[in-house]
N, C-alpha and C. Protein backbone atom coordinates (compact mmCIF):
# COMPACT_ATOMS: atom_id res chain seq x y z
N UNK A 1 0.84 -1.17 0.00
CA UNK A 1 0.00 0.00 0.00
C UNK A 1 0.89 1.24 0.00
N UNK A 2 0.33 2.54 -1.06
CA UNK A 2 1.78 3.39 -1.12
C UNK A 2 1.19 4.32 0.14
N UNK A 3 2.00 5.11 0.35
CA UNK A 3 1.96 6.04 1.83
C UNK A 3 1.11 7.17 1.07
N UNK A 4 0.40 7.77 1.73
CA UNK A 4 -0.40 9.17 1.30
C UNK A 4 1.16 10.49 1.03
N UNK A 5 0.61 11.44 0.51
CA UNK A 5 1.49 12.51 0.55
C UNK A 5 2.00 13.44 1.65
N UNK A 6 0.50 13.18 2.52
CA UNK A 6 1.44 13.86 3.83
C UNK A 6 2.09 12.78 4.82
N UNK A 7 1.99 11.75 4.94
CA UNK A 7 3.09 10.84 4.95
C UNK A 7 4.27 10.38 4.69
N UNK A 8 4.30 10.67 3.48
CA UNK A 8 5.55 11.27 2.47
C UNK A 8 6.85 11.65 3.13
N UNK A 9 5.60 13.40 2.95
CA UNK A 9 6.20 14.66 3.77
C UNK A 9 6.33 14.83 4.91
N UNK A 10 5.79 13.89 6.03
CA UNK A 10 6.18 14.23 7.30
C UNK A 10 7.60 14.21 8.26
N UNK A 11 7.76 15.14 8.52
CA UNK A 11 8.87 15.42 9.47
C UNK A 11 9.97 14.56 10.17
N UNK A 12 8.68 13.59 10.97
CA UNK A 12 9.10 12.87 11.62
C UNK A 12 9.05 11.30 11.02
N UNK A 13 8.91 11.35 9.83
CA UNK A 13 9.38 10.10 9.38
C UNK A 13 10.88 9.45 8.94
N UNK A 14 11.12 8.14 8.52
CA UNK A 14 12.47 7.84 8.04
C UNK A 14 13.46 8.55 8.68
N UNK A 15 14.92 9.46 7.69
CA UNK A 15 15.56 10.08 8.83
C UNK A 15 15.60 11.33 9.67
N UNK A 16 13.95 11.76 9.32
CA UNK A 16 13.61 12.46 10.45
C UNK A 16 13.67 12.00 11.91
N UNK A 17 13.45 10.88 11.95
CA UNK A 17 13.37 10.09 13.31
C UNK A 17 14.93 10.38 13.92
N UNK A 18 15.70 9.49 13.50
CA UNK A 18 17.05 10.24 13.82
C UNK A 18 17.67 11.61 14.01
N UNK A 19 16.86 12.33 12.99
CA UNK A 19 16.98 13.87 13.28
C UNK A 19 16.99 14.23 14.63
N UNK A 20 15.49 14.10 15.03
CA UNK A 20 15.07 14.18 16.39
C UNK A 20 15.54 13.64 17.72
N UNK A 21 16.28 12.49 17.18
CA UNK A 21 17.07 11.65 18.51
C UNK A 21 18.08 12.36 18.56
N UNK A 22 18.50 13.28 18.04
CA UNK A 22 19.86 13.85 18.16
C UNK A 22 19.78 15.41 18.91
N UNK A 23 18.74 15.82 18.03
CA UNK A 23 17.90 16.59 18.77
C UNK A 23 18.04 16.80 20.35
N UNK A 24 17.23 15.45 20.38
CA UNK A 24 17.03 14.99 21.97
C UNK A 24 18.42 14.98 22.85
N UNK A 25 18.64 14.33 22.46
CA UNK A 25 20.37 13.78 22.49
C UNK A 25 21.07 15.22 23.57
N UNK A 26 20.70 16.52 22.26
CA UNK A 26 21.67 18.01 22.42
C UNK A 26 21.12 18.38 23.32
N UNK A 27 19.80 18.36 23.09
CA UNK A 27 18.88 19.10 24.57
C UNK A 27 19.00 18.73 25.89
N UNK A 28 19.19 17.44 25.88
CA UNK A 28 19.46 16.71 27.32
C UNK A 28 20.85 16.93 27.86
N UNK A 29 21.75 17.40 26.66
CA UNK A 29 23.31 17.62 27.20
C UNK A 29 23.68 19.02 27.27
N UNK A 30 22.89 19.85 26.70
CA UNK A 30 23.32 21.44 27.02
C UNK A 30 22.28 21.50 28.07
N UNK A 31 21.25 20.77 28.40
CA UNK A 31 20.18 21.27 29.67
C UNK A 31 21.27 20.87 31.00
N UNK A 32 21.76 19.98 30.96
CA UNK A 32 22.73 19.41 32.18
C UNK A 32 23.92 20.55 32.28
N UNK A 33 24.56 20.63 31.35
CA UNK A 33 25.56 21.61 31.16
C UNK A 33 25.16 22.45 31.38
N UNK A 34 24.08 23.60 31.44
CA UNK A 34 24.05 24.31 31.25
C UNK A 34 23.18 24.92 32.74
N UNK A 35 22.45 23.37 33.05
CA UNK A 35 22.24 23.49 34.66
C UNK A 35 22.84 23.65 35.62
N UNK A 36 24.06 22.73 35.31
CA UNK A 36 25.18 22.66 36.33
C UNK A 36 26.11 23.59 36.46
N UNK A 37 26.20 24.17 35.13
CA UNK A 37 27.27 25.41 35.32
C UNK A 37 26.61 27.10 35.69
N UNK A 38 25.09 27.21 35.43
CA UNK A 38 24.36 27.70 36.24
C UNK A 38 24.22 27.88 37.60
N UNK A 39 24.52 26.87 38.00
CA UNK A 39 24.04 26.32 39.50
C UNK A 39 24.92 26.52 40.11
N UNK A 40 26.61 26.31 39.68
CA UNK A 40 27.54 26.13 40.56
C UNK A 40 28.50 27.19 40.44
N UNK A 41 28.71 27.89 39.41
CA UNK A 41 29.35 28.80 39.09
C UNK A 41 29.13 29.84 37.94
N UNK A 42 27.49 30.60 38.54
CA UNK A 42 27.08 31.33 37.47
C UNK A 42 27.81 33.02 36.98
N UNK A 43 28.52 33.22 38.23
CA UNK A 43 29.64 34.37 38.44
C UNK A 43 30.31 34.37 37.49
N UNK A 44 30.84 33.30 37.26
CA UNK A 44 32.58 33.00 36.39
C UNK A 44 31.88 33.83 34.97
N UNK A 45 30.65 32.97 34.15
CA UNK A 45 30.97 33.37 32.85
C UNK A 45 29.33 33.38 32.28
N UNK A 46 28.64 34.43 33.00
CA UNK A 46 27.02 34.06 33.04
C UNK A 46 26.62 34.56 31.49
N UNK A 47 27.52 35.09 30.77
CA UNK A 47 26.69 35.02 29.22
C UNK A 47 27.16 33.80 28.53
N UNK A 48 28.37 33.02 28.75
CA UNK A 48 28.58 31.70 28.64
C UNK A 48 27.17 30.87 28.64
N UNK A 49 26.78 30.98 30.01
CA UNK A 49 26.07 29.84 30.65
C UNK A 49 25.27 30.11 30.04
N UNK A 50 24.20 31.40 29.75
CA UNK A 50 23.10 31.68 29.30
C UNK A 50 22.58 31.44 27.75
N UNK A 51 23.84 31.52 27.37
CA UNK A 51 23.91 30.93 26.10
C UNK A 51 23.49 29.39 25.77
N UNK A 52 24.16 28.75 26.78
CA UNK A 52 24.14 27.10 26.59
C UNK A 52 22.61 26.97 26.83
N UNK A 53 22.15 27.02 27.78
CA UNK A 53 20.49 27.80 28.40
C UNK A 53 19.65 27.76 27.53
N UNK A 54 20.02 28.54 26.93
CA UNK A 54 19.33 28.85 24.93
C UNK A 54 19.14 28.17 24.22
N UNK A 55 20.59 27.53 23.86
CA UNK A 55 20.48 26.50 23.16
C UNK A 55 20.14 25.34 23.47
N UNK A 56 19.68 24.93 24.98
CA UNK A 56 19.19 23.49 25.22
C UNK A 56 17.67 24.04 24.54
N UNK A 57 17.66 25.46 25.23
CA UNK A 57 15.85 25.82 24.73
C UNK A 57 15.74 25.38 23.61
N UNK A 58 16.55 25.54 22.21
CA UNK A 58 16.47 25.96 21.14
C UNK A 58 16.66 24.26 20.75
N UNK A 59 17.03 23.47 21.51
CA UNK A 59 17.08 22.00 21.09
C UNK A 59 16.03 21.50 21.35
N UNK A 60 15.51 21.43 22.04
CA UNK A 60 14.41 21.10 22.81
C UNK A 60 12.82 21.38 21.71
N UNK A 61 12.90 22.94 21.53
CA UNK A 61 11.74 23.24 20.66
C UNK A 61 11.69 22.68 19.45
N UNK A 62 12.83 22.60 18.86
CA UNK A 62 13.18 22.46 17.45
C UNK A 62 12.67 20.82 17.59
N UNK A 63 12.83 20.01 18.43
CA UNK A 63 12.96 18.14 18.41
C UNK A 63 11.02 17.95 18.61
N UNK A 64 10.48 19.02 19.24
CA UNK A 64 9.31 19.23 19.49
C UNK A 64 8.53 19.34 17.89
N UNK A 65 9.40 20.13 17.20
CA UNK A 65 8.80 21.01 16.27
C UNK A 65 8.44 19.70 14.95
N UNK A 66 10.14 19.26 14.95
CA UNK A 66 10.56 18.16 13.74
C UNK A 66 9.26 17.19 14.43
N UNK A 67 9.25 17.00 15.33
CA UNK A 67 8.39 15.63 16.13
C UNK A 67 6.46 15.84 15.37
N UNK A 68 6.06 17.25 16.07
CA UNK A 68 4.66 17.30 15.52
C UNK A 68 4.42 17.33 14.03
N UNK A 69 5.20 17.46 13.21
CA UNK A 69 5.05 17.27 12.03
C UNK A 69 4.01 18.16 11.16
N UNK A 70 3.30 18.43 11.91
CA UNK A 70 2.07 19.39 10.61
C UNK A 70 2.70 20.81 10.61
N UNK A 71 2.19 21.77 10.34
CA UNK A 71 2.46 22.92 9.51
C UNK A 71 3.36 23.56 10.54
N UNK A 72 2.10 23.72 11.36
CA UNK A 72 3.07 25.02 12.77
C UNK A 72 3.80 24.13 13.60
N UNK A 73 4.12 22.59 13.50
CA UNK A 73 5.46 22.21 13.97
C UNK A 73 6.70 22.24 12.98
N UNK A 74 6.28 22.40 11.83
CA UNK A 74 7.56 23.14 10.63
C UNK A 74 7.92 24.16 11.03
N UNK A 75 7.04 25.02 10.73
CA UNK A 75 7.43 26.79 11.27
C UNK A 75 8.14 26.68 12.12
N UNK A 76 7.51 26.10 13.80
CA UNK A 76 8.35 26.10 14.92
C UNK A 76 9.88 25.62 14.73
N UNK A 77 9.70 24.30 13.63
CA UNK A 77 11.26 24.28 13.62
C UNK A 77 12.19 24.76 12.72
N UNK A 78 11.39 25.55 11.55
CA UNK A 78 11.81 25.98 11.13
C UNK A 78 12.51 27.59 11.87
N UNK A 79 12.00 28.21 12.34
CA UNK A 79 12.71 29.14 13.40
C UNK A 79 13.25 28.61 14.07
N UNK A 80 13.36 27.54 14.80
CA UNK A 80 14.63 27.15 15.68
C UNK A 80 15.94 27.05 14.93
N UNK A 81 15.46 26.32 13.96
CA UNK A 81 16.90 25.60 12.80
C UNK A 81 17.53 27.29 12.60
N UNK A 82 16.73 28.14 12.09
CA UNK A 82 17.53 29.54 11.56
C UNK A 82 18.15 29.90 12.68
N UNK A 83 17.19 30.12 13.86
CA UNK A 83 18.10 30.69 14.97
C UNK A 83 19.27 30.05 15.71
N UNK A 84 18.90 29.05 15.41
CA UNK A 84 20.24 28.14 15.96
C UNK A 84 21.46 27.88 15.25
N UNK A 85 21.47 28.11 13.89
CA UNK A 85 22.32 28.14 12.80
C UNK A 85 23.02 29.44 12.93
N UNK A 86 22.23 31.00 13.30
CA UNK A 86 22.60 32.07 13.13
C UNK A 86 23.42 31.97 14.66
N UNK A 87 22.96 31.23 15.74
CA UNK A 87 23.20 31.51 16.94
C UNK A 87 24.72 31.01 16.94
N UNK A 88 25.38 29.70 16.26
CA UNK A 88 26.48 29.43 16.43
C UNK A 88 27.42 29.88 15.47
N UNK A 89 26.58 30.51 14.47
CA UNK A 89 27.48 31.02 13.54
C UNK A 89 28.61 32.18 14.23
N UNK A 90 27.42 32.77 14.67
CA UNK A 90 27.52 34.70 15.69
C UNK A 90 28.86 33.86 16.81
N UNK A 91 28.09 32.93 17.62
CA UNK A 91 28.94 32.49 18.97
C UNK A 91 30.14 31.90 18.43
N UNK A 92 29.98 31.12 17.56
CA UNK A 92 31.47 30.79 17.16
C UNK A 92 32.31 31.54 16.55
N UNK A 93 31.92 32.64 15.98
CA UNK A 93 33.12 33.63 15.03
C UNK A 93 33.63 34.76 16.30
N UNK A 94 32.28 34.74 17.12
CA UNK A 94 32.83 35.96 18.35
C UNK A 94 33.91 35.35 19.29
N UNK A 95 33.50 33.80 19.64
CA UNK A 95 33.88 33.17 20.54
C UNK A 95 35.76 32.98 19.79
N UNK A 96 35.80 33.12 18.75
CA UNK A 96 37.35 32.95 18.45
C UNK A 96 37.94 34.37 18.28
N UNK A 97 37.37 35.24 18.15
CA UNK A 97 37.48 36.53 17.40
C UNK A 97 38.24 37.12 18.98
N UNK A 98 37.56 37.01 19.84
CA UNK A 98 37.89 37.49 21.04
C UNK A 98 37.64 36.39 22.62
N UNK A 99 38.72 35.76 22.35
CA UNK A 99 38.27 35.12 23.76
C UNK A 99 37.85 35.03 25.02
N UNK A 100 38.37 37.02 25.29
CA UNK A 100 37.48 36.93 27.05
C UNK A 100 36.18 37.38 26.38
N UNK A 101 35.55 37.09 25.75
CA UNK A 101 34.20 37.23 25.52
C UNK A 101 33.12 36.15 26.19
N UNK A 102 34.11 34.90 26.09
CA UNK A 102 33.98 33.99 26.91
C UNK A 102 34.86 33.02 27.51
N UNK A 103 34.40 33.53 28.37
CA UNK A 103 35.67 33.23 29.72
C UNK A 103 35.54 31.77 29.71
N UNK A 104 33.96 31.08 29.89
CA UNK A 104 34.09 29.14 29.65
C UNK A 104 33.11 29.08 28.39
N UNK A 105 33.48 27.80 27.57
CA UNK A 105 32.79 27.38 26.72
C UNK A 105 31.55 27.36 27.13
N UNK A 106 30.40 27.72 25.65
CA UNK A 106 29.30 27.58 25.09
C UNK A 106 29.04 26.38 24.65
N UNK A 107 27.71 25.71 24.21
CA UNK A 107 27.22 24.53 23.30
C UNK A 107 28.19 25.20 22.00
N UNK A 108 27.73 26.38 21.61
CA UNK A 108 28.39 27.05 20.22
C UNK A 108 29.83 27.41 20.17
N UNK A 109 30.82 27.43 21.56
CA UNK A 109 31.83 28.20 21.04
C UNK A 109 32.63 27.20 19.83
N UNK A 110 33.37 28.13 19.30
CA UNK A 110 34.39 27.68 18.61
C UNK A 110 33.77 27.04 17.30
N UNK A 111 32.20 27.05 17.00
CA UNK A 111 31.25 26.77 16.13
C UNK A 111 30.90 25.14 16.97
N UNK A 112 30.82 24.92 17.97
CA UNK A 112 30.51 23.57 18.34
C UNK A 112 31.51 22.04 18.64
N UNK A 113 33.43 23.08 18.33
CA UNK A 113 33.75 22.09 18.85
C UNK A 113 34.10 21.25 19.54
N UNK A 114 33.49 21.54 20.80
CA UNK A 114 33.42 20.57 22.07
C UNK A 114 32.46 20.03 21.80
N UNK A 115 31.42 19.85 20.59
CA UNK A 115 30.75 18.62 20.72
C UNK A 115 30.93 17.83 19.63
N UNK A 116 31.86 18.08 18.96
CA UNK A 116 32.33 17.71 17.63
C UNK A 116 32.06 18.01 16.33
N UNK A 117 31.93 19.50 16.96
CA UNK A 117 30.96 20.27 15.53
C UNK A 117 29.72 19.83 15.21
N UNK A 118 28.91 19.34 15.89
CA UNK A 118 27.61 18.72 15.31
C UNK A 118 26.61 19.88 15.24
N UNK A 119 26.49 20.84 16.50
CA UNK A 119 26.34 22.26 17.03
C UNK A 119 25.95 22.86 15.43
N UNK A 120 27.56 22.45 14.69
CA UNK A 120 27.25 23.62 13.53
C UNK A 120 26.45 22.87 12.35
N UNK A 121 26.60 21.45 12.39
CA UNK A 121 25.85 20.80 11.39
C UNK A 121 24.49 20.12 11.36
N UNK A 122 24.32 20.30 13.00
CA UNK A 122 22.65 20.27 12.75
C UNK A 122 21.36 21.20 12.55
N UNK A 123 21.69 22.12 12.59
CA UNK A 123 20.62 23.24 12.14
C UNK A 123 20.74 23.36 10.46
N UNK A 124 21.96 22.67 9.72
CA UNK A 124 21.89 22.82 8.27
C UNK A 124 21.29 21.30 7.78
N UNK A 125 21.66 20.38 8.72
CA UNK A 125 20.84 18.85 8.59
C UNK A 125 19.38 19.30 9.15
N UNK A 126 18.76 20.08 9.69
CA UNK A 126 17.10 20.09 10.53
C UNK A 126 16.67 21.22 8.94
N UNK A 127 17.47 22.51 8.81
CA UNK A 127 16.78 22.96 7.71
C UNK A 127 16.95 21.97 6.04
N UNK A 128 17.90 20.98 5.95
CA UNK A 128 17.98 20.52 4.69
C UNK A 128 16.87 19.39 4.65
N UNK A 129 16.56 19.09 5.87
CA UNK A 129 15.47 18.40 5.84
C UNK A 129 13.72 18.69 5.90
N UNK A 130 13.77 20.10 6.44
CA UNK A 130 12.52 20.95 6.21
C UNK A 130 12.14 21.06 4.92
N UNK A 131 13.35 21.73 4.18
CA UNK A 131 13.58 21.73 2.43
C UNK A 131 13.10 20.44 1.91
N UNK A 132 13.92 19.45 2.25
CA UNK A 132 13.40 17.86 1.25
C UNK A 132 12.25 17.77 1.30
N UNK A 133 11.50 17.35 2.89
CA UNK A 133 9.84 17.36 3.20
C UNK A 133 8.88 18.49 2.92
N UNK A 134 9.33 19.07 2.46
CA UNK A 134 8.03 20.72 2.31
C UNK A 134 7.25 19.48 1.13
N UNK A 135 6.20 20.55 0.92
CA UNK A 135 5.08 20.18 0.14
C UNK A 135 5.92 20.84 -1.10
N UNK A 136 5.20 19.84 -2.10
CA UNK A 136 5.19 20.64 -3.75
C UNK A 136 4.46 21.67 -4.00
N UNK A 137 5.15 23.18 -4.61
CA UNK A 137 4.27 24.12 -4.71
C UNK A 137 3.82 23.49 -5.73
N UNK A 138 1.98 23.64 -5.93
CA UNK A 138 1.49 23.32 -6.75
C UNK A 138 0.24 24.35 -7.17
């Protein structure tokens, strides 16, 4: 039996699914990080921390967004993916450009590589996949 078209197109199908586990994955590791270094030493480097903060937010919505699949969970992730793309672009070019800018690493500094650059390649993997799944203008 073939799949309908919005089946097709949904979000959270095939390697959308993986999308989202990774998703998950970031959110659960900048929320810890970003708790703990909150919690214990928010003095040292609090636009650091606030940053990471963000970006668990910004993981979190986006895995939400890819997950509901119909229109306004696109949108939703579709604004996460931009802002999160623009967010490590900004944090990583500042974060090398000038280092006491941040005194401890971000999810983003250095464009993500304390997490192995993934930081910078998943908001271009969440929007290249918004792109593939969109509907056919018709």
């Amino acid at each position: 039996m073939a799949e309908t078209t919005t089946e097709q197109r949904a979000t959270n199908r095939g390697p959308g699914r993986l999308l989202i586990a990774v998703y998950i994955v970031f959110a659960i590791a900048a929320t810890s990080r970003a708790g703990l270094q909150i919690a214990t030493k928010f003095d040292e480097a609090p636009v650091a921390y606030l940053l990471s903060a963000l970006a668990a937010l910004i993981y979190i919505v986006a895995a939400v967004g890819l997950a509901r699949a119909g229109h306004a969970g696109r949108r939703i992730a579709l604004a996460c993916c931009t802002v999160e793309l623009v967010g490590v672009l900004g944090v990583g070019v500042l974060s090398i450009a000038d280092k006491e800018l941040f005194p401890d690493e971000t999810v983003w500094s250095d464009f993500g590589s304390g997490y192995g650059y993934v930081p910078l390649v998943l908001p271009v993997l969440g929007l290249f996949w918004l792109w593939r799944t969109r509907r056919d203008p018709a």
